[in-house]
C-alpha atoms as a PDB file:
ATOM      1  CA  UNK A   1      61.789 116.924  92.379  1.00  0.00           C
ATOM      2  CA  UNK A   2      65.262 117.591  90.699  1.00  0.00           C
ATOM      3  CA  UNK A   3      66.922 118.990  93.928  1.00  0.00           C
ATOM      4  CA  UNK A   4      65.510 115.815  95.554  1.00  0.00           C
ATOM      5  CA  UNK A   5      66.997 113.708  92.921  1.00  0.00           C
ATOM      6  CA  UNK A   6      70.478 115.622  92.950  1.00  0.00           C
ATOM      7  CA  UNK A   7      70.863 115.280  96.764  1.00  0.00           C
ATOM      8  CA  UNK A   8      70.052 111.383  96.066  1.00  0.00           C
ATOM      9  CA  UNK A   9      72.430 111.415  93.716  1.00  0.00           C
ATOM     10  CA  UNK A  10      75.204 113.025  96.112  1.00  0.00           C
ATOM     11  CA  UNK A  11      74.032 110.708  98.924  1.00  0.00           C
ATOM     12  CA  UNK A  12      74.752 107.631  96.402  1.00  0.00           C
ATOM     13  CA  UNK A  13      78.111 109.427  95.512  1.00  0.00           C
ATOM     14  CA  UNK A  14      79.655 109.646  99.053  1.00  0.00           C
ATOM     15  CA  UNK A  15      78.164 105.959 100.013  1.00  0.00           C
ATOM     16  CA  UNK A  16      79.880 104.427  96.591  1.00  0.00           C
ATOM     17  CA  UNK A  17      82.803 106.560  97.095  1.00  0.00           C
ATOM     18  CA  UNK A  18      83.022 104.891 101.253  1.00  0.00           C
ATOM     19  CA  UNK A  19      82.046 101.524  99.903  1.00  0.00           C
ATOM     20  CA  UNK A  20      84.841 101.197  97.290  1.00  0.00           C
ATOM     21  CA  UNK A  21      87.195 102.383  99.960  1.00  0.00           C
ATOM     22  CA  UNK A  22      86.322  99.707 102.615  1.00  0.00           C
ATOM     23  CA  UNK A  23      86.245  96.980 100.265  1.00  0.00           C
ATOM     24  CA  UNK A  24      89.913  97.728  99.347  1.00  0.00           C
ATOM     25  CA  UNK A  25      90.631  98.160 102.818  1.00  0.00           C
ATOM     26  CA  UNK A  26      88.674  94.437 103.279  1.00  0.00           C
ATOM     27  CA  UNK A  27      91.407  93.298 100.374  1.00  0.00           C
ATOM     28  CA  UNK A  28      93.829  94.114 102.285  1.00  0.00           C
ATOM     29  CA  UNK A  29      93.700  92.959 104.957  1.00  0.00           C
ATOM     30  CA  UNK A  30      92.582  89.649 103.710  1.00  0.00           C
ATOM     31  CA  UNK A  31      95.877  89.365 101.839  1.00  0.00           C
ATOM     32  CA  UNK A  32      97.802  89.967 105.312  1.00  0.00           C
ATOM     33  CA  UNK A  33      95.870  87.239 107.215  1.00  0.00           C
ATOM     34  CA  UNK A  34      95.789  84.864 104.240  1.00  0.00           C
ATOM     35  CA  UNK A  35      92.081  84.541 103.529  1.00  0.00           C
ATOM     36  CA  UNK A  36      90.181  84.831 100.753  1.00  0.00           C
ATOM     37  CA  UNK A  37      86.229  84.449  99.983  1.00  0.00           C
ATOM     38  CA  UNK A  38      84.911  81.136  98.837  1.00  0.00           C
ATOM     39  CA  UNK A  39      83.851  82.392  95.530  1.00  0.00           C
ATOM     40  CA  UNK A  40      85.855  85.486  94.526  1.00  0.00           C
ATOM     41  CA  UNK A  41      89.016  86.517  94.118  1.00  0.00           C
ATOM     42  CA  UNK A  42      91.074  89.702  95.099  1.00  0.00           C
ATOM     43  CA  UNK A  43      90.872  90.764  91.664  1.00  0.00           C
ATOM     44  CA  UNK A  44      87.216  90.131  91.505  1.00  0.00           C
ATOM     45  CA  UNK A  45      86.966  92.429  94.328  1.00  0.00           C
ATOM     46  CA  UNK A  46      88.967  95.070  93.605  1.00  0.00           C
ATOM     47  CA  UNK A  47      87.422  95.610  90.111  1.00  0.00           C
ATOM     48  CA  UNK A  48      84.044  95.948  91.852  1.00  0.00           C
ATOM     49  CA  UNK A  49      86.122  98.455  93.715  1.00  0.00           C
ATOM     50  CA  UNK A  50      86.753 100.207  90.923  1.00  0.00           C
ATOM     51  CA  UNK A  51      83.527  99.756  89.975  1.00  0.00           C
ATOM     52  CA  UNK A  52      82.471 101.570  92.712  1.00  0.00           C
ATOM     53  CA  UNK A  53      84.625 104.510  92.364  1.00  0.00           C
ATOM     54  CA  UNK A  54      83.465 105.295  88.876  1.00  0.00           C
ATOM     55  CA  UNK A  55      80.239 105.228  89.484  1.00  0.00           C
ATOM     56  CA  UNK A  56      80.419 107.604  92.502  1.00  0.00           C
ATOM     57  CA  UNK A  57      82.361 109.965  90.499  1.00  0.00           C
ATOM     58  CA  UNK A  58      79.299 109.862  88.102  1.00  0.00           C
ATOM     59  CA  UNK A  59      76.813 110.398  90.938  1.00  0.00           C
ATOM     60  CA  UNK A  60      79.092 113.148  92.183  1.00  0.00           C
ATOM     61  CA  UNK A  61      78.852 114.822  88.382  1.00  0.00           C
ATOM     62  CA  UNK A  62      74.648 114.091  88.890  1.00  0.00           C
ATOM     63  CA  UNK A  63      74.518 115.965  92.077  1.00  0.00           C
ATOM     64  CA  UNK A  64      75.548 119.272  91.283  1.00  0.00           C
ATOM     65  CA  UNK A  65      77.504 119.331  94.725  1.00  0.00           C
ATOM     66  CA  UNK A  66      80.866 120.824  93.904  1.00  0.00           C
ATOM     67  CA  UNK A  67      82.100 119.464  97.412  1.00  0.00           C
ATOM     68  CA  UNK A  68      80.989 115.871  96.578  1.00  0.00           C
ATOM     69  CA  UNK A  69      82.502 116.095  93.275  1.00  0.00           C
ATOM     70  CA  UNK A  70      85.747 117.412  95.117  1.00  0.00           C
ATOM     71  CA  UNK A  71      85.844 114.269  97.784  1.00  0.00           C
ATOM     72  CA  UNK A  72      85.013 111.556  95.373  1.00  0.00           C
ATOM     73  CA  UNK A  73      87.677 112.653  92.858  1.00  0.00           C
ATOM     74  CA  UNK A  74      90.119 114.315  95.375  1.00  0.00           C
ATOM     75  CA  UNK A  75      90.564 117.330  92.848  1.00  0.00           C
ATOM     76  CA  UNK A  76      90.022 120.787  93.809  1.00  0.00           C
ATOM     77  CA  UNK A  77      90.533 121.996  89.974  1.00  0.00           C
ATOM     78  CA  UNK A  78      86.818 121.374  89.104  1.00  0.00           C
ATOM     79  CA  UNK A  79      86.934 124.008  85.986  1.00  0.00           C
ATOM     80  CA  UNK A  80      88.670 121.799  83.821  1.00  0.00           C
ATOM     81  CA  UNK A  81      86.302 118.872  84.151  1.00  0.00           C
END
Protein backbone atom coordinates (compact mmCIF):
# COMPACT_ATOMS: atom_id res chain seq x y z
CA UNK A 1 0.00 0.00 0.00
CA UNK A 2 2.80 2.63 0.77
CA UNK A 3 4.87 1.84 -2.43
CA UNK A 4 1.51 2.24 -4.23
CA UNK A 5 0.93 5.49 -2.60
CA UNK A 6 4.64 6.77 -3.18
CA UNK A 7 4.55 5.95 -6.94
CA UNK A 8 1.08 8.02 -6.87
CA UNK A 9 2.70 10.49 -5.30
CA UNK A 10 5.67 10.64 -7.98
CA UNK A 11 3.09 10.28 -10.78
CA UNK A 12 1.28 13.55 -9.24
CA UNK A 13 4.84 15.13 -8.95
CA UNK A 14 5.94 14.88 -12.66
CA UNK A 15 2.15 15.76 -13.91
CA UNK A 16 2.17 19.09 -11.49
CA UNK A 17 5.68 19.68 -12.32
CA UNK A 18 4.46 19.44 -16.63
CA UNK A 19 1.30 21.29 -15.79
CA UNK A 20 2.92 24.37 -14.17
CA UNK A 21 5.30 24.39 -17.07
CA UNK A 22 2.64 24.51 -19.88
CA UNK A 23 0.57 26.94 -18.22
CA UNK A 24 3.54 29.40 -18.20
CA UNK A 25 4.26 28.45 -21.57
CA UNK A 26 0.15 29.20 -22.24
CA UNK A 27 1.12 32.84 -20.49
CA UNK A 28 3.27 33.40 -22.78
CA UNK A 29 2.26 33.10 -25.49
CA UNK A 30 -0.96 34.78 -24.70
CA UNK A 31 1.01 37.93 -23.90
CA UNK A 32 2.64 37.74 -27.57
CA UNK A 33 -0.73 37.40 -29.39
CA UNK A 34 -2.52 39.82 -27.07
CA UNK A 35 -5.16 37.63 -25.45
CA UNK A 36 -6.12 37.05 -22.27
CA UNK A 37 -8.96 34.75 -20.54
CA UNK A 38 -12.31 36.25 -19.79
CA UNK A 39 -11.97 35.85 -16.14
CA UNK A 40 -8.30 35.71 -15.10
CA UNK A 41 -5.45 37.46 -15.37
CA UNK A 42 -1.71 36.62 -16.19
CA UNK A 43 -0.97 37.00 -12.69
CA UNK A 44 -3.82 34.85 -11.67
CA UNK A 45 -2.30 32.29 -13.78
CA UNK A 46 1.03 32.33 -13.10
CA UNK A 47 0.51 32.09 -9.28
CA UNK A 48 -1.47 28.89 -9.93
CA UNK A 49 1.75 28.19 -11.72
CA UNK A 50 3.55 28.51 -8.91
CA UNK A 51 1.13 26.82 -7.23
CA UNK A 52 1.76 24.02 -9.14
CA UNK A 53 5.41 23.86 -8.79
CA UNK A 54 5.32 23.74 -5.04
CA UNK A 55 3.16 21.29 -4.74
CA UNK A 56 5.02 18.92 -7.13
CA UNK A 57 8.12 19.53 -5.29
CA UNK A 58 6.10 18.24 -2.23
CA UNK A 59 4.83 15.17 -4.10
CA UNK A 60 8.38 14.67 -5.32
CA UNK A 61 9.57 14.77 -1.34
CA UNK A 62 6.28 12.06 -0.82
CA UNK A 63 7.55 9.72 -3.39
CA UNK A 64 10.75 8.69 -2.24
CA UNK A 65 11.99 8.86 -6.00
CA UNK A 66 15.33 10.61 -5.83
CA UNK A 67 15.02 11.12 -9.75
CA UNK A 68 11.59 12.83 -9.40
CA UNK A 69 12.81 14.90 -6.67
CA UNK A 70 15.88 15.76 -9.01
CA UNK A 71 13.50 16.85 -12.20
CA UNK A 72 10.95 18.76 -10.27
CA UNK A 73 13.57 20.83 -8.40
CA UNK A 74 16.36 20.68 -11.09
CA UNK A 75 19.00 20.00 -8.21
CA UNK A 76 21.25 17.16 -8.25
CA UNK A 77 22.58 18.09 -4.54
CA UNK A 78 19.71 16.13 -2.84
CA UNK A 79 21.86 15.66 0.61
CA UNK A 80 21.35 18.99 1.71
CA UNK A 81 17.58 19.00 1.44
Amino acid sequence: MADDREQKAGELAMHAFKTAGNLQLLIEHMEICGFRTDEYGREDLARVANSLRGMSVRAAMSSGDDDILRAVTGRDDLGRL
